[in-house]
N, C-alpha and C. Protein backbone atom coordinates (compact mmCIF):
# COMPACT_ATOMS: atom_id res chain seq x y z
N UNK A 1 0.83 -1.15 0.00
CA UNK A 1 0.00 0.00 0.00
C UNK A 1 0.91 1.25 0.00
N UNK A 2 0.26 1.47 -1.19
CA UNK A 2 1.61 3.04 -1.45
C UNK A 2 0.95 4.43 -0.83
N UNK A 3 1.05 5.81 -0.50
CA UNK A 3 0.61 6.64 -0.48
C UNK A 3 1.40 7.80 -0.84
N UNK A 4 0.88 8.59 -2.07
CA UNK A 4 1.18 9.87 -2.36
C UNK A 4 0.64 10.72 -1.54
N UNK A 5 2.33 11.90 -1.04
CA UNK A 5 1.85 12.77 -0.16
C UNK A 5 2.35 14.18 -1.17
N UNK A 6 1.46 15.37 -1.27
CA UNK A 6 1.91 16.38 -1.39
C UNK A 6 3.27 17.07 -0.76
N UNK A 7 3.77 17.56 -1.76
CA UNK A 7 4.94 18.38 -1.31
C UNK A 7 5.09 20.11 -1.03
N UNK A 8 5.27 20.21 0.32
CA UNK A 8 5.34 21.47 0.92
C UNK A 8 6.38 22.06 0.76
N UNK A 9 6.22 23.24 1.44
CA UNK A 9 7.83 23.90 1.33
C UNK A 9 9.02 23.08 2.66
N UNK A 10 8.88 22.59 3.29
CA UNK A 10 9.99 22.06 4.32
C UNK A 10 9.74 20.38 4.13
N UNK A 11 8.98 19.91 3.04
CA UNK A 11 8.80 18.84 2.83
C UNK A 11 7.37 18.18 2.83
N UNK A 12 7.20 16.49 3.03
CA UNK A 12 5.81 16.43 2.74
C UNK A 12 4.52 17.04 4.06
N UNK A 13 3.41 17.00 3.37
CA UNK A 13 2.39 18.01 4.20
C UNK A 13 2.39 17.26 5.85
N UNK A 14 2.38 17.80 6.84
CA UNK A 14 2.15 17.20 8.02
C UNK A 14 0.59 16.27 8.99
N UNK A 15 0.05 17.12 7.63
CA UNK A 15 -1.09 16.81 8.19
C UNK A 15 -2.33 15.57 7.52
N UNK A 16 -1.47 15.70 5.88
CA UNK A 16 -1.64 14.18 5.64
C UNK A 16 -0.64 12.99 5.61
N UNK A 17 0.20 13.40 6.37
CA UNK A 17 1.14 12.22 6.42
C UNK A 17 0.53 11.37 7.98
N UNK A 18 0.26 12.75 8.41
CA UNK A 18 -0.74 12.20 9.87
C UNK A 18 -2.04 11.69 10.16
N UNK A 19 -2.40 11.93 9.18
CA UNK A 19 -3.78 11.48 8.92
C UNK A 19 -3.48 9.57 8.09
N UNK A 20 -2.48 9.94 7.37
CA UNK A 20 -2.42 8.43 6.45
C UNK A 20 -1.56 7.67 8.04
N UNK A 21 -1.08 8.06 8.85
CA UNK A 21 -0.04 6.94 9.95
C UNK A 21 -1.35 6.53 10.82
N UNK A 22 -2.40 7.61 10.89
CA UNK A 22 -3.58 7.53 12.00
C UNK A 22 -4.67 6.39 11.23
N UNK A 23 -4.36 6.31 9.69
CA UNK A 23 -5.12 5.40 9.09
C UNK A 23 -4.96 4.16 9.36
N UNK A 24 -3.34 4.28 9.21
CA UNK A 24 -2.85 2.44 9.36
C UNK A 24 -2.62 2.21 10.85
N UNK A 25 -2.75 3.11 11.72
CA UNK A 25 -3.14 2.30 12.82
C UNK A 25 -3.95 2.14 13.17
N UNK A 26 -5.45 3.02 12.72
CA UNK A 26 -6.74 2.26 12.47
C UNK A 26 -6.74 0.58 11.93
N UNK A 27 -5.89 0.43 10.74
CA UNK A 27 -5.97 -0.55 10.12
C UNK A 27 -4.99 -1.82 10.90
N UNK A 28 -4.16 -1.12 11.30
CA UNK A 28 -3.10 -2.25 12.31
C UNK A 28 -4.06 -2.68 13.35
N UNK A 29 -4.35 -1.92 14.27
CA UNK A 29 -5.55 -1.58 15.19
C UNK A 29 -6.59 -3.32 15.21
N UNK A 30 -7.49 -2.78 13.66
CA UNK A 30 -8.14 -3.80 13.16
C UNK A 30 -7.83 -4.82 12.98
N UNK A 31 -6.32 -5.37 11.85
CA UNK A 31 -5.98 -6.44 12.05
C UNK A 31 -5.56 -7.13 13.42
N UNK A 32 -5.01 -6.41 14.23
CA UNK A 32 -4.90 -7.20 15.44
C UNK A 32 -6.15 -7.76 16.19
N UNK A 33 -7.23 -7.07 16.33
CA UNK A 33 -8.64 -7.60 16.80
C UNK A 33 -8.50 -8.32 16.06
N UNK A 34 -8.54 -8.58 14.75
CA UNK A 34 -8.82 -9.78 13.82
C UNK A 34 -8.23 -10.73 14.40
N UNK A 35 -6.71 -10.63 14.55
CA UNK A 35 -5.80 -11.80 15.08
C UNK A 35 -6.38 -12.16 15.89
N UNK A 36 -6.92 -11.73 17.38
CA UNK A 36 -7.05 -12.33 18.48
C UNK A 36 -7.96 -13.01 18.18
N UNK A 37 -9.34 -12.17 17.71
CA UNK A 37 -10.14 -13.50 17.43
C UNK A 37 -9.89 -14.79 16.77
N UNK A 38 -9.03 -14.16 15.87
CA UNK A 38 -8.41 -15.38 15.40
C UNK A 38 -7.93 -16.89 16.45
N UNK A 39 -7.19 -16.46 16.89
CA UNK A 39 -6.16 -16.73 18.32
C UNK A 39 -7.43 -17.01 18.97
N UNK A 40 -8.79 -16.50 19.03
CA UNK A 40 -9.32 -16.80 20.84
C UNK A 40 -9.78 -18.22 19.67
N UNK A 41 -10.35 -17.74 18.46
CA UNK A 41 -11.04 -19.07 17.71
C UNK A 41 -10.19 -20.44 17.53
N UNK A 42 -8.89 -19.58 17.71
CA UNK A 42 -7.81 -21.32 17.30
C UNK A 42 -8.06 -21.78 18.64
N UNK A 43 -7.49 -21.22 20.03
CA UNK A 43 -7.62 -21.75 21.24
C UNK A 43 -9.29 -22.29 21.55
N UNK A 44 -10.34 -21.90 21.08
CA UNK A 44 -11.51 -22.28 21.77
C UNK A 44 -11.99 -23.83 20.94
N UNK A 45 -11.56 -23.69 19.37
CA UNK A 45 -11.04 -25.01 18.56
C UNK A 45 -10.38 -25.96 18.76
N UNK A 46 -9.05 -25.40 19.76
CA UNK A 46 -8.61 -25.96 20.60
C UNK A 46 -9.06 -27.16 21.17
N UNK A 47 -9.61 -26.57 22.58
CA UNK A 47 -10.28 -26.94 23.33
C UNK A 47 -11.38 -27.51 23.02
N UNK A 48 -12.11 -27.24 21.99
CA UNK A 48 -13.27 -28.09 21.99
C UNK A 48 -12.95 -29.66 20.68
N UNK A 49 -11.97 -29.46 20.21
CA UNK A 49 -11.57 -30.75 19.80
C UNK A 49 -10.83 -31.27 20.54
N UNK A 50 -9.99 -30.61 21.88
CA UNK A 50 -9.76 -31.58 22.99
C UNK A 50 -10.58 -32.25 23.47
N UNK A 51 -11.50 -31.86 23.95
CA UNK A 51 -12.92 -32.02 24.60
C UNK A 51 -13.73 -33.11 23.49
N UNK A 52 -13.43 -33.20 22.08
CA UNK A 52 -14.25 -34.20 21.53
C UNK A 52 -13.29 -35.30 21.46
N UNK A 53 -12.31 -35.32 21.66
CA UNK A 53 -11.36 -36.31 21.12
C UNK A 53 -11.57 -37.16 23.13
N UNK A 54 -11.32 -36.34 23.95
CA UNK A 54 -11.57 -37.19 25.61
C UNK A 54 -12.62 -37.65 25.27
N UNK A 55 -13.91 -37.14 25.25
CA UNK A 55 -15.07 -38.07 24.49
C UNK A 55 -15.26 -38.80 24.33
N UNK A 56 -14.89 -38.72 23.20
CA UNK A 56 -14.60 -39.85 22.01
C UNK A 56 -13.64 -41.21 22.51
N UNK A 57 -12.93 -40.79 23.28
CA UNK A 57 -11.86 -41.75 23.53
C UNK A 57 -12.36 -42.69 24.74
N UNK A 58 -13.13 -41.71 26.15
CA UNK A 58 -14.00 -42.22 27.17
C UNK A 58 -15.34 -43.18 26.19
N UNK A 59 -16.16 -42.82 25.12
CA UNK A 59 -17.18 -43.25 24.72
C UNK A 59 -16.58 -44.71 23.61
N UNK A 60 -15.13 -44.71 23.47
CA UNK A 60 -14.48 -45.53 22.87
C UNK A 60 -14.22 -46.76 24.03
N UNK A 61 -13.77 -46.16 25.01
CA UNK A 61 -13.68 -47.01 26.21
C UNK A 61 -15.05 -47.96 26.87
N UNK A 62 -15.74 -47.18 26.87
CA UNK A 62 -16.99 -47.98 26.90
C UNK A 62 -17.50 -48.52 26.72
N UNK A 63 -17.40 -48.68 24.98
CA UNK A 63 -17.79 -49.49 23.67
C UNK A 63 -16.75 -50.87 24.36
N UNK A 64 -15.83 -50.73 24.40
CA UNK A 64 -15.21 -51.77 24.59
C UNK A 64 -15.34 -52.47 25.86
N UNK A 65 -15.49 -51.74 27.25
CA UNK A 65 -16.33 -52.17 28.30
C UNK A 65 -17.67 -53.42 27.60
N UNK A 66 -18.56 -52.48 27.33
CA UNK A 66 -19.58 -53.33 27.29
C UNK A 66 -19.52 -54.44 26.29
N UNK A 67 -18.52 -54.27 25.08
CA UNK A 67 -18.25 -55.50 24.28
C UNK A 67 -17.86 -56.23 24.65
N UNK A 68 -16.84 -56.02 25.87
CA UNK A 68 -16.30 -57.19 26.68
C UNK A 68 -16.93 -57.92 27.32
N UNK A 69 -17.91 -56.99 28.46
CA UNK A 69 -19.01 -57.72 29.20
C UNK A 69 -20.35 -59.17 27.97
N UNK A 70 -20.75 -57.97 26.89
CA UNK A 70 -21.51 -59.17 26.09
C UNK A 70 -20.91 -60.19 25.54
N UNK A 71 -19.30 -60.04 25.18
CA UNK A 71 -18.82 -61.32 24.48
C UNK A 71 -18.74 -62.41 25.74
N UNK A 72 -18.19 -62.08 27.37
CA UNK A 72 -18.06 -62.50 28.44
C UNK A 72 -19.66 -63.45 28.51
N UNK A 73 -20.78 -62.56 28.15
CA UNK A 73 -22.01 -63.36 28.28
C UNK A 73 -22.34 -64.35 27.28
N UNK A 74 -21.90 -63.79 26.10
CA UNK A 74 -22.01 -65.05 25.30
C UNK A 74 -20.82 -66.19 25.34
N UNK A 75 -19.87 -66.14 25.36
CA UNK A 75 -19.31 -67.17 25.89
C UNK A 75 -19.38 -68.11 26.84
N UNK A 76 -20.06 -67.57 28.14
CA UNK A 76 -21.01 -68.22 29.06
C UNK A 76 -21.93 -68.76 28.31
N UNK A 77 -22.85 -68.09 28.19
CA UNK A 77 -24.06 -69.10 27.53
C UNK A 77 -23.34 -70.01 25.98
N UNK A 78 -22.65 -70.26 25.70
CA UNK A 78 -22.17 -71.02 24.67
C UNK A 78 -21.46 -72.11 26.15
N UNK A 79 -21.00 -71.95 27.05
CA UNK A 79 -19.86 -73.02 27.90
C UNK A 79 -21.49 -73.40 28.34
N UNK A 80 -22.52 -72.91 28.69
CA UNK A 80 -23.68 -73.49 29.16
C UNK A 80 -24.21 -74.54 27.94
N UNK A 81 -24.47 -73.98 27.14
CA UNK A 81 -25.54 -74.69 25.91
C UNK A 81 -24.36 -75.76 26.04
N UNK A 82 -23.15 -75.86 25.80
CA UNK A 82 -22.13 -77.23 25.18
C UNK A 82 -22.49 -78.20 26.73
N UNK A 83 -22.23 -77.41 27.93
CA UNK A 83 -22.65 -78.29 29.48
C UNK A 83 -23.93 -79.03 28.97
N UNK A 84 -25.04 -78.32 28.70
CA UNK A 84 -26.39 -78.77 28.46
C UNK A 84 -26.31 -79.77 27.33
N UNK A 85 -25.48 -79.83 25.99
CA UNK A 85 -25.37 -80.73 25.26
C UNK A 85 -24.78 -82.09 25.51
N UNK A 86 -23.52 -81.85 26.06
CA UNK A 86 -22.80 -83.12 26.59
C UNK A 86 -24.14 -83.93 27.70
N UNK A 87 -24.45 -83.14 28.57
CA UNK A 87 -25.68 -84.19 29.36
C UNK A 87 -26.61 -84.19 28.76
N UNK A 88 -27.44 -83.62 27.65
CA UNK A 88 -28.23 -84.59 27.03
C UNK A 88 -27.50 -85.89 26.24
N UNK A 89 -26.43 -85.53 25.85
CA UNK A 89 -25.52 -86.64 25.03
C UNK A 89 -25.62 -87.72 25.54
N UNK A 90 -25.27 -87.72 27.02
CA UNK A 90 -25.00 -88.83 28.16
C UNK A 90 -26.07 -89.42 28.53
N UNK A 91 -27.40 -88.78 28.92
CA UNK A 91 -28.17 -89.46 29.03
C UNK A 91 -28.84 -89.83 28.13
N UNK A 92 -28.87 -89.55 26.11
CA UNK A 92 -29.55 -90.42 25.60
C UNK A 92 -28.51 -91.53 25.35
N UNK A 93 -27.19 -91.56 25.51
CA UNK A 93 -26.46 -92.85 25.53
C UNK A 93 -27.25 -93.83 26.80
N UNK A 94 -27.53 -93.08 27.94
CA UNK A 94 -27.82 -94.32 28.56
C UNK A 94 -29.50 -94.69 28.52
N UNK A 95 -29.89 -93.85 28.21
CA UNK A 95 -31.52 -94.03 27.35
C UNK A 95 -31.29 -95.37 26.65
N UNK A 96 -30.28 -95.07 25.39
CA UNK A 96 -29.89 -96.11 24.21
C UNK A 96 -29.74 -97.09 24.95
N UNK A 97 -28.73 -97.22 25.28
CA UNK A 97 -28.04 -98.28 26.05
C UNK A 97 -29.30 -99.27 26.64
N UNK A 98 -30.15 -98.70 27.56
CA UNK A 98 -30.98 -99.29 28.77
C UNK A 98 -31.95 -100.06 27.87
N UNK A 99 -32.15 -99.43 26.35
CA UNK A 99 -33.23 -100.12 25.38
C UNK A 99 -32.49 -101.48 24.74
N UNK A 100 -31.36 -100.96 24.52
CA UNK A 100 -30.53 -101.89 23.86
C UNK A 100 -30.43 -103.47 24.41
N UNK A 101 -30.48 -102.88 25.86
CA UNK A 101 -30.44 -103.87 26.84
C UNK A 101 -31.40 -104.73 26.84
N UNK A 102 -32.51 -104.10 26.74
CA UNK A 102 -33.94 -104.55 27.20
C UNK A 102 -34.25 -105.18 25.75
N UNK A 103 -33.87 -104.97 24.77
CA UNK A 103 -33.82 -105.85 22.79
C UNK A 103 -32.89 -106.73 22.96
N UNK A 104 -32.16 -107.44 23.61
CA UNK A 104 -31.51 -108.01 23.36
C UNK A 104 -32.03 -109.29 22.51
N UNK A 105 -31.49 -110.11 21.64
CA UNK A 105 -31.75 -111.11 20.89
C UNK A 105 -32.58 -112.11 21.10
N UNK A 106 -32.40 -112.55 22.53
CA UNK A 106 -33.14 -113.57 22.78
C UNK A 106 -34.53 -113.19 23.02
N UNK A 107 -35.17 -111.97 23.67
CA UNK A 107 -36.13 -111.43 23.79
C UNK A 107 -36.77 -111.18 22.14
N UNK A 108 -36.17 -110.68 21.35
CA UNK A 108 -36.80 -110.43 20.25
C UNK A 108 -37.07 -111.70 19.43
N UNK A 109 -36.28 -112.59 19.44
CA UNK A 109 -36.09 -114.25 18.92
C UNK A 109 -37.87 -114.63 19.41
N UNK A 110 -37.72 -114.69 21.23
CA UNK A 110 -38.45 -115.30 21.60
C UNK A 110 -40.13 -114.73 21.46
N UNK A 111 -39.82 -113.48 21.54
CA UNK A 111 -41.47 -112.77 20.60
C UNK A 111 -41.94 -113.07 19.32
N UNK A 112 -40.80 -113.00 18.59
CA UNK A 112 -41.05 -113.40 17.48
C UNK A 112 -41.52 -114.90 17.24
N UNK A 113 -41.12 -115.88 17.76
CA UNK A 113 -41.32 -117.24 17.99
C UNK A 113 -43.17 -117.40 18.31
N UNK A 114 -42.98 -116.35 19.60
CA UNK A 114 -44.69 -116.45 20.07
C UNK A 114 -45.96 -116.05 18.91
N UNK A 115 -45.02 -115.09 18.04
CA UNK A 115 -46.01 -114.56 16.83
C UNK A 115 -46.20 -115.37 16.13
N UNK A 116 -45.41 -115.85 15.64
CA UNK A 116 -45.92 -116.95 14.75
C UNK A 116 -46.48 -118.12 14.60
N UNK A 117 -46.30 -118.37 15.98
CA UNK A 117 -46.88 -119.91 16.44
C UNK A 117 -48.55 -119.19 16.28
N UNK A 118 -48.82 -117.78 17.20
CA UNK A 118 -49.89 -117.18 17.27
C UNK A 118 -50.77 -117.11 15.31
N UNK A 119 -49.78 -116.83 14.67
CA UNK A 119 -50.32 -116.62 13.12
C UNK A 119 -50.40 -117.68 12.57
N UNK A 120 -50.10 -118.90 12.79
CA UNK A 120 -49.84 -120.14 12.12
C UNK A 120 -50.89 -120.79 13.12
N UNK A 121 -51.90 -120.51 14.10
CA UNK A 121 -52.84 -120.95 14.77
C UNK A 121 -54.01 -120.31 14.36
N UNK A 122 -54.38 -119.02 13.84
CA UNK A 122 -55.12 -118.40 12.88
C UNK A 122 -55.21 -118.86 11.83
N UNK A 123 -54.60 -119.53 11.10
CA UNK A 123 -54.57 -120.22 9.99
C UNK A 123 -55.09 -121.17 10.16
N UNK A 124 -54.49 -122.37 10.75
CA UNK A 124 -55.30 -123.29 11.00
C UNK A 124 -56.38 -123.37 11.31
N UNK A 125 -56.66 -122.62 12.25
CA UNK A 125 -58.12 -122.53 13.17
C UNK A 125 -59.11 -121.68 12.68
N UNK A 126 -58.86 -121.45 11.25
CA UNK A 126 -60.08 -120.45 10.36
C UNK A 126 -61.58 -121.15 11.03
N UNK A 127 -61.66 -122.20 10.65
CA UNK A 127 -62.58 -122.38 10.51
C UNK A 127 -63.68 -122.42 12.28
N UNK A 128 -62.96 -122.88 12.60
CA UNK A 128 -63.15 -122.83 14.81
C UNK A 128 -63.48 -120.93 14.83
N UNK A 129 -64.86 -120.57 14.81
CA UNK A 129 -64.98 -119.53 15.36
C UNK A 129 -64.64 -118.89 16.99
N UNK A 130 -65.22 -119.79 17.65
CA UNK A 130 -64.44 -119.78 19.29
C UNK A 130 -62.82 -120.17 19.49
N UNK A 131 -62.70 -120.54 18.63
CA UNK A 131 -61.21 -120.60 18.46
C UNK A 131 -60.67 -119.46 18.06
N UNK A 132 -61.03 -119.39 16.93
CA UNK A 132 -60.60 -117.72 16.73
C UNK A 132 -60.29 -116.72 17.64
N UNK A 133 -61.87 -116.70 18.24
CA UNK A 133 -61.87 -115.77 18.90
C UNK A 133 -60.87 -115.81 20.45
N UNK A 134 -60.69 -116.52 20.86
CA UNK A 134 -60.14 -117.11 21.74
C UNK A 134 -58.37 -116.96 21.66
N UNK A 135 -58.05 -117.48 19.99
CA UNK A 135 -56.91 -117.13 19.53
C UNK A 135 -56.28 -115.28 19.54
N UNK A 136 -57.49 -114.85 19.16
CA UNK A 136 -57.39 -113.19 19.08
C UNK A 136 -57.19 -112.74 20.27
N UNK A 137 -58.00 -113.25 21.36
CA UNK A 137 -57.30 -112.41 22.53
C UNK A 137 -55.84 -112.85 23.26
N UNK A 138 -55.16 -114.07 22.63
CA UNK A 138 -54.14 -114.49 22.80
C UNK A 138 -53.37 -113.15 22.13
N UNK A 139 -53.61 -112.96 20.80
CA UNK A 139 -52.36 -112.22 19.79
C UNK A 139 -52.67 -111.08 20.62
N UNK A 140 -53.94 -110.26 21.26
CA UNK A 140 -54.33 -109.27 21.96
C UNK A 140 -53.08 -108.89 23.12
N UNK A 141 -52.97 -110.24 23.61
CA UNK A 141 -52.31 -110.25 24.85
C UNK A 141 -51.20 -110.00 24.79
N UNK A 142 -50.65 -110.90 23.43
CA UNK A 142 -49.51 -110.89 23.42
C UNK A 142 -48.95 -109.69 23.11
N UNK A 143 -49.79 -108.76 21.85
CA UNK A 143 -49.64 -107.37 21.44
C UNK A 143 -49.16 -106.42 22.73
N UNK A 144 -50.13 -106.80 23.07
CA UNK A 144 -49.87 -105.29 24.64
C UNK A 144 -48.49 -105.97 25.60
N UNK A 145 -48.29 -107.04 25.50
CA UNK A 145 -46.72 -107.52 26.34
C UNK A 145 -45.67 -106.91 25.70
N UNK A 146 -45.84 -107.20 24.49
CA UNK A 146 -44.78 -106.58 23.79
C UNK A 146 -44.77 -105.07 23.71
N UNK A 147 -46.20 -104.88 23.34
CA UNK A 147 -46.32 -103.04 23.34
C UNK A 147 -45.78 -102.46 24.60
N UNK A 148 -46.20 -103.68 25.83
CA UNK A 148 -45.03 -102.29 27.11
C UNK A 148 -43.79 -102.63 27.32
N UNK A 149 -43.61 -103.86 26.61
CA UNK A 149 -42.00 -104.34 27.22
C UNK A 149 -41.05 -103.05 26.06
N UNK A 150 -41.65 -102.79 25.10
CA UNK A 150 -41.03 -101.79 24.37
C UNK A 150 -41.35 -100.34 23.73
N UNK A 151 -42.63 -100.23 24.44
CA UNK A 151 -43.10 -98.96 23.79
C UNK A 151 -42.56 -97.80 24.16
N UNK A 152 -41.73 -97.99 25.29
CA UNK A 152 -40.61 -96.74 25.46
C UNK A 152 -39.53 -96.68 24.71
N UNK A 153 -39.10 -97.11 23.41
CA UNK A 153 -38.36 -97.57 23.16
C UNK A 153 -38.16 -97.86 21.59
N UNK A 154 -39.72 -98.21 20.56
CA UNK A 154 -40.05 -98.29 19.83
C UNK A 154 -41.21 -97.80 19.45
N UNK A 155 -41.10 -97.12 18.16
CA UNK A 155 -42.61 -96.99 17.85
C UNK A 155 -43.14 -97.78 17.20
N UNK A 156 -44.67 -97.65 17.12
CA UNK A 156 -45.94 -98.43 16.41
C UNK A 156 -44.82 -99.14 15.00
N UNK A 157 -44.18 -97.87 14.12
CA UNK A 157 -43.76 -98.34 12.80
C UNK A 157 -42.81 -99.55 13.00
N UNK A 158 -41.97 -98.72 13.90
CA UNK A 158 -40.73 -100.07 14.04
C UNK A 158 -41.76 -101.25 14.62
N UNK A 159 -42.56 -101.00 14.91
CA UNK A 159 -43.25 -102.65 15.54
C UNK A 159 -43.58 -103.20 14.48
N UNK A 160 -44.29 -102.67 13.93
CA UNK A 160 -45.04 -102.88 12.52
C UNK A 160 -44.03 -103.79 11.54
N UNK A 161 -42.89 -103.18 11.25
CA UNK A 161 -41.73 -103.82 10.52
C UNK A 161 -41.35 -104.66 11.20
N UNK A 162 -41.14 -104.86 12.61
CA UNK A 162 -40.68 -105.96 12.61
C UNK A 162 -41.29 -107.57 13.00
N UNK A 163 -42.81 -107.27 13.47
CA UNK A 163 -43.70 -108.01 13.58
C UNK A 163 -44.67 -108.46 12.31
N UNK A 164 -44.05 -107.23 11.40
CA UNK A 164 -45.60 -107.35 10.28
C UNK A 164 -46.88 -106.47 10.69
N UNK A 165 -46.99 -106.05 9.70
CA UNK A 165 -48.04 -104.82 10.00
C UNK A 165 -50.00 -105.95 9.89
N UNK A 166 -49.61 -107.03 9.85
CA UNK A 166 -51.49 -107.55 9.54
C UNK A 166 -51.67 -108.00 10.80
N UNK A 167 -50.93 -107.69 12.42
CA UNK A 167 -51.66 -107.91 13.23
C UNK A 167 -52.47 -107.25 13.42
């Protein structure tokens, strides 16, 4: 910023050279208010991205608090559900087992033996109505022996297959 000053007789005029120094320290004046605000705006920017970044960093902390606590819970309930699996495991092994026990060969041999003697007496005895009937509450009987010696154990189908489904 240039300024032309008139020329007097003892040199330039006094009174606009004083007027243009009174300008720019109007204008110095101004820029310095500018600065500070400047300055109060960097410091209060400052501070308030200090203030978001603790925040941020506390609300970061937290996040991880409570992720810890829910993974802590689900991992529990996963060591629970596998506890709860292994003992159902165990006890349908010994479920299995106790049926297995209770089928053993000779039992199924020997039912089977009774059925047929029972179906091969129906045959014969078509014609003997009191026989029949008499015969029927035999296979009756025999049905429901077998139905409790295994109905925990087997269903209707598996009976079905392995007795024959035309009793």
């Amino acid at each position: 910023m240039s300024k032309d000053f008139a020329i007097v007789r003892k040199g330039y005029d006094p009174e606009q050279v004083d007027s243009y120094i009174a300008t720019l320290q109007n204008q110095i004046n101004s820029y310095k208010e500018k600065e500070q605000a400047i300055n109060q705006a960097i410091v209060s920017a400052q501070i308030i991205s200090e203030q978001l970044i603790s925040n941020a960093k506390q609300e970061a902390e937290q996040i991880k608090k409570d992720a810890k606590i829910r993974l802590s819970k689900m991992q529990n309930m996963l060591d629970k559900a596998e506890e709860e699996l292994k003992t159902f495991q165990d006890e349908y092994k010994k479920l299995i087992s106790k049926y297995l026990t209770q089928l053993d060969e000779n039992n199924i041999h020997s039912l089977m033996d009774e059925l047929h003697s029972i179906r091969e007496l129906f045959v014969l005895k078509e014609e003997d109505t009191e026989e029949k009937n008499f015969e029927g509450t035999q296979a009756q009987n025999l049905f429901e022996k077998v139905n409790t010696e295994f109905s925990q154990g087997i269903s209707k189908e598996e009976m079905d297959s392995l007795f024959g489904k035309d009793l």
